[in-house]
Protein backbone atom coordinates (compact mmCIF):
# COMPACT_ATOMS: atom_id res chain seq x y z
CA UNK A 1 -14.41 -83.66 8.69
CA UNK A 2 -17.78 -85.11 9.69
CA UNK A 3 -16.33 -84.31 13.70
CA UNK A 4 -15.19 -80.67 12.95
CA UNK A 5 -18.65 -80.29 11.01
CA UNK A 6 -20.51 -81.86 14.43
CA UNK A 7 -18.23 -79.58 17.09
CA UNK A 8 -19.11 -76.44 15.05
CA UNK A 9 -22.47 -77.30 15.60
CA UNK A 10 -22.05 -78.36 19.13
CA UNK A 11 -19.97 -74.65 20.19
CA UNK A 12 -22.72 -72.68 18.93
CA UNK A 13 -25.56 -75.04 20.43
CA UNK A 14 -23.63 -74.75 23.78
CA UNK A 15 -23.12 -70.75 23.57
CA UNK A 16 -26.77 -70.60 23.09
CA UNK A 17 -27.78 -72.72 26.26
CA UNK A 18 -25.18 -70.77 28.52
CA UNK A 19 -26.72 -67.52 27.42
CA UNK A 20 -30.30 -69.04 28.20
CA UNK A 21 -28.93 -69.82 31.55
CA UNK A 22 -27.01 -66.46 32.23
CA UNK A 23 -30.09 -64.83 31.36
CA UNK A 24 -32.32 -66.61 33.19
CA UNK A 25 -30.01 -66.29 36.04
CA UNK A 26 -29.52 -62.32 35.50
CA UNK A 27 -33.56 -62.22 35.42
CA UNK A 28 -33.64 -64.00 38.56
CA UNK A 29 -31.15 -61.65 40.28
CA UNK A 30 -33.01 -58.42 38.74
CA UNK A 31 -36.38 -59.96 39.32
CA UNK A 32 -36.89 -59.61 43.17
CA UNK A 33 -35.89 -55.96 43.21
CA UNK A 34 -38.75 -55.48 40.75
CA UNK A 35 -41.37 -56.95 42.78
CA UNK A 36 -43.60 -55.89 45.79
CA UNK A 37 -42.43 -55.59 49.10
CA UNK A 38 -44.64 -57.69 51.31
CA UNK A 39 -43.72 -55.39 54.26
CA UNK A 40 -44.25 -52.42 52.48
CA UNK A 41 -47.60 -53.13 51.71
CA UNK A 42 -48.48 -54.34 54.64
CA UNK A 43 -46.72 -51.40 56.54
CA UNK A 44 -48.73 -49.19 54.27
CA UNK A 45 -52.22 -50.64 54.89
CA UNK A 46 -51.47 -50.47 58.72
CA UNK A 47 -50.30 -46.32 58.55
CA UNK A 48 -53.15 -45.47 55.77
CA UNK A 49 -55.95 -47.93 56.59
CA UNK A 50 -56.12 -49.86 59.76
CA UNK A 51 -55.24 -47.35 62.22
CA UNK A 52 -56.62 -44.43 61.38
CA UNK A 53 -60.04 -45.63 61.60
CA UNK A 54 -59.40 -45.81 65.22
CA UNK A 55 -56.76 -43.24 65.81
CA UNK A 56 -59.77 -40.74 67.19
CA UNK A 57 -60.88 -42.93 69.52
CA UNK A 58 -57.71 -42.71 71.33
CA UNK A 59 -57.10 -39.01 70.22
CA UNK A 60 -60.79 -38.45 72.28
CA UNK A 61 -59.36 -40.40 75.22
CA UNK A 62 -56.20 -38.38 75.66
CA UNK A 63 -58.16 -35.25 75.11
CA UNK A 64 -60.97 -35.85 77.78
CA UNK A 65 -57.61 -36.82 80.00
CA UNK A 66 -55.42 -33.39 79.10
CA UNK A 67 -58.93 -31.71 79.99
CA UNK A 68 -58.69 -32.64 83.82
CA UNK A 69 -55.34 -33.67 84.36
CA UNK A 70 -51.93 -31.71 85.05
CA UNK A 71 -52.88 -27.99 84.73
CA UNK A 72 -56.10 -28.39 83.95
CA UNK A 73 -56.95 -30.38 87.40
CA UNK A 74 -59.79 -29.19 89.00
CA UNK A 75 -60.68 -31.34 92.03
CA UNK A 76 -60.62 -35.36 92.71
CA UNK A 77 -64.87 -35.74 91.51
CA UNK A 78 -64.11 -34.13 88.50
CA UNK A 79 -61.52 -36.11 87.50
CA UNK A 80 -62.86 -39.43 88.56
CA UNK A 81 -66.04 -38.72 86.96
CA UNK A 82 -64.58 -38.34 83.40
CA UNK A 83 -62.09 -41.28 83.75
CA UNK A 84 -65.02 -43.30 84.61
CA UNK A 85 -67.46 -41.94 82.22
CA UNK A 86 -65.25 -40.68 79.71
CA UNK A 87 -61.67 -41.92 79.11
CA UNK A 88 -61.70 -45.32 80.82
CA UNK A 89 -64.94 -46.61 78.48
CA UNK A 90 -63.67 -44.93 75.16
CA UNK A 91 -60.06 -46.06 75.72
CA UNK A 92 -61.08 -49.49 76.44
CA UNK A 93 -62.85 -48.93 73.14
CA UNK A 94 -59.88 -48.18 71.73
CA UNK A 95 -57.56 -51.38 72.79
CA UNK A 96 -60.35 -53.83 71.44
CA UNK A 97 -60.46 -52.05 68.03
CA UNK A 98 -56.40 -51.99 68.15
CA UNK A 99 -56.41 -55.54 69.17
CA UNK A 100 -58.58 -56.58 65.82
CA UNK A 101 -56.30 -54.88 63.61
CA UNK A 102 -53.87 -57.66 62.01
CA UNK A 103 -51.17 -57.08 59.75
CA UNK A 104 -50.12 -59.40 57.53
CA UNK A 105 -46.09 -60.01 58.15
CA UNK A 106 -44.08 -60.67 61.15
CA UNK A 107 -42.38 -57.03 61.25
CA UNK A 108 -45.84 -55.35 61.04
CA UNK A 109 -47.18 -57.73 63.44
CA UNK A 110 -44.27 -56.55 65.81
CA UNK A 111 -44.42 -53.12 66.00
CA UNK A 112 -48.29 -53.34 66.21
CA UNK A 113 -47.76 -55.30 69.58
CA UNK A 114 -45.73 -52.84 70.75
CA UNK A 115 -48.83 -50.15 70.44
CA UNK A 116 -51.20 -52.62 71.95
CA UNK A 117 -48.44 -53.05 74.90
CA UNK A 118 -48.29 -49.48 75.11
CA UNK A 119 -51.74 -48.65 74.58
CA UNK A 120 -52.52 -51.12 77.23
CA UNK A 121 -49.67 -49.89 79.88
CA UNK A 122 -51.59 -45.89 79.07
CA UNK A 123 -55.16 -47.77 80.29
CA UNK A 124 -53.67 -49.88 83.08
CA UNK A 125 -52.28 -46.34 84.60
CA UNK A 126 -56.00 -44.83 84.42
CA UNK A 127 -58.07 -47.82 85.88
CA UNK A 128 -54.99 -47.29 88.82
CA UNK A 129 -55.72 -43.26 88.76
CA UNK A 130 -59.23 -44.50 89.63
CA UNK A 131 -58.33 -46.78 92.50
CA UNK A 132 -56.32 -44.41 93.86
CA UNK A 133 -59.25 -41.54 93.70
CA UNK A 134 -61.37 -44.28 95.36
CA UNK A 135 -59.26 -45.17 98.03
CA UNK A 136 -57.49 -41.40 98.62
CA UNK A 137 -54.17 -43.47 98.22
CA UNK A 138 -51.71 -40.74 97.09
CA UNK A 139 -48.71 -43.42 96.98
CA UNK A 140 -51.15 -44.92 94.41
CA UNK A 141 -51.48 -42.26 93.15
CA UNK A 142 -47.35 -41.76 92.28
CA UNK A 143 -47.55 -45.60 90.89
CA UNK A 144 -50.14 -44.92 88.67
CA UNK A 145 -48.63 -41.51 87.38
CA UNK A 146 -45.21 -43.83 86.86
CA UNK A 147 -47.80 -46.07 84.91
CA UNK A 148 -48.91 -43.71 82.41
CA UNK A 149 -45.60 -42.48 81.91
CA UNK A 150 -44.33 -45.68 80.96
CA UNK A 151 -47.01 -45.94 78.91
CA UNK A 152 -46.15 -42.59 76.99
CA UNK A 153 -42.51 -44.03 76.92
CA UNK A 154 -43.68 -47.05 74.81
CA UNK A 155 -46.02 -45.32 72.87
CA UNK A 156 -42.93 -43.17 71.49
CA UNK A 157 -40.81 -46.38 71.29
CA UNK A 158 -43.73 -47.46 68.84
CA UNK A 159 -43.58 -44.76 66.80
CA UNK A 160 -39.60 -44.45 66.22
CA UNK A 161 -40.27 -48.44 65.89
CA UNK A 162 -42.49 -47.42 62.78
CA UNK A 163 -40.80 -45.12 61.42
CA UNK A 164 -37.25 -47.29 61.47
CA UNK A 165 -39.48 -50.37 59.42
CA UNK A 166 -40.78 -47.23 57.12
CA UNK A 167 -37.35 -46.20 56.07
CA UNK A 168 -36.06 -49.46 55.91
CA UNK A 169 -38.94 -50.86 53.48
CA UNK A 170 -38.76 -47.31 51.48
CA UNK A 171 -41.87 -45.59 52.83
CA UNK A 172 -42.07 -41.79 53.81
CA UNK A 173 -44.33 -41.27 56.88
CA UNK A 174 -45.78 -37.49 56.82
CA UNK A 175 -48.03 -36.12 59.38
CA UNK A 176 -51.42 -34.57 57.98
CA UNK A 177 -51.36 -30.83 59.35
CA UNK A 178 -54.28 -30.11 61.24
C-alpha cells in the first residue's frame, strides 16, 4: 500500500512538472511573436528620422539640376555654373550626411548602401557633366548622361528595396502630400 500511496503522489507530481514545461515551452513559442522587431525599428528610425533630415539637401540638388537640364537647358555657362556652384557642392553635401547615417541591423545597413551607391553613381555623372562642359567633349557628354541614368536606375532599385524590407517587417510606407 505504502507504493500505491507513493505512485499517486509521484503521477500528480509528474503531471505538474510536464505542464510547467509545456507551458514554459508554449510561452517560449508565443513569446518572440510578442516582441520587437529589431528591423522594424530600425527600418523605422531610418524612413522617419535619419533620412529626412537630409532628404532636402538632395531634393535642392535635383531641383537646381531639373532647372538647367533637359528642357530647361539654356546654354553650356549656365549649366556649368550651377553644377559647380550649385548642385555639385550641395550634393556632395548630401553623400557625407548619407554616409553618417547608420542603421542598426544588417538589412537596414543594406539597403542604405544601396542609396549611398546610388546617390554616389547620380554625383559621379555630374562631376563627368562638368568635364565634359570643360573639355566640349560631347562623347563625354553621352557617358556622363548614361551615368546619371544609372544612377536614377539604382536610386529606384533603393526604393522598391525599401519598400520590399517594409512589407516584410510589417511597416506601411506613405508619402507626405505636398
Amino acid at each position: 500500500m505504502i507504493i500505491i500511496s507513493s505512485c499517486r503522489k509521484v503521477i500528480p507530481m509528474l503531471n505538474s512538472k510536464i505542464l510547467i514545461i509545456l507551458t514554459l515551452l508554449f510561452s517560449l513559442m508565443v513569446l518572440p511573436g510578442c516582441g520587437t522587431d529589431a528591423v522594424q525599428e530600425d527600418l523605422l528610425n531610418y524612413i522617419n528620422n535619419e533620412v529626412p533630415k537630409i532628404a532636402s539637401l538632395e531634393k535642392k540638388a535635383i531641383a537646381d539640376y531639373s532647372a538647367v537640364s533637359g528642357a530647361n537647358f539654356q546654354d553650356d555657362d549656365v549649366m556649368y555654373e550651377t553644377l559647380t556652384q550649385k548642385v555639385i557642392p550641395t550634393y556632395a553635401q548630401f553623400i557625407g550626411e548619407l554616409e553618417k547615417i547608420r542603421p542598426s541591423t544588417p538589412e537596414v545597413q543594406e539597403v542604405h548602401e544601396q542609396f549611398i551607391e546610388a546617390a554616389t553613381s547620380q554625383h559621379s555623372g555630374f562631376v563627368m557633366v562638368v568635364s565634359a562642359l570643360e573639355k566640349q567633349d560631347y562623347t563625354e557628354i553621352a557617358k556622363a548622361n548614361k551615368n546619371l541614368a544609372e544612377g536614377r536606375k539604382l536610386m529606384r532599385e533603393y526604393h522598391a528595396a525599401v519598400k520590399n524590407l517594409a512589407d516584410s517587417h510589417g511597416v506601411t510606407i506613405t508619402m507626405p502630400s505636398n
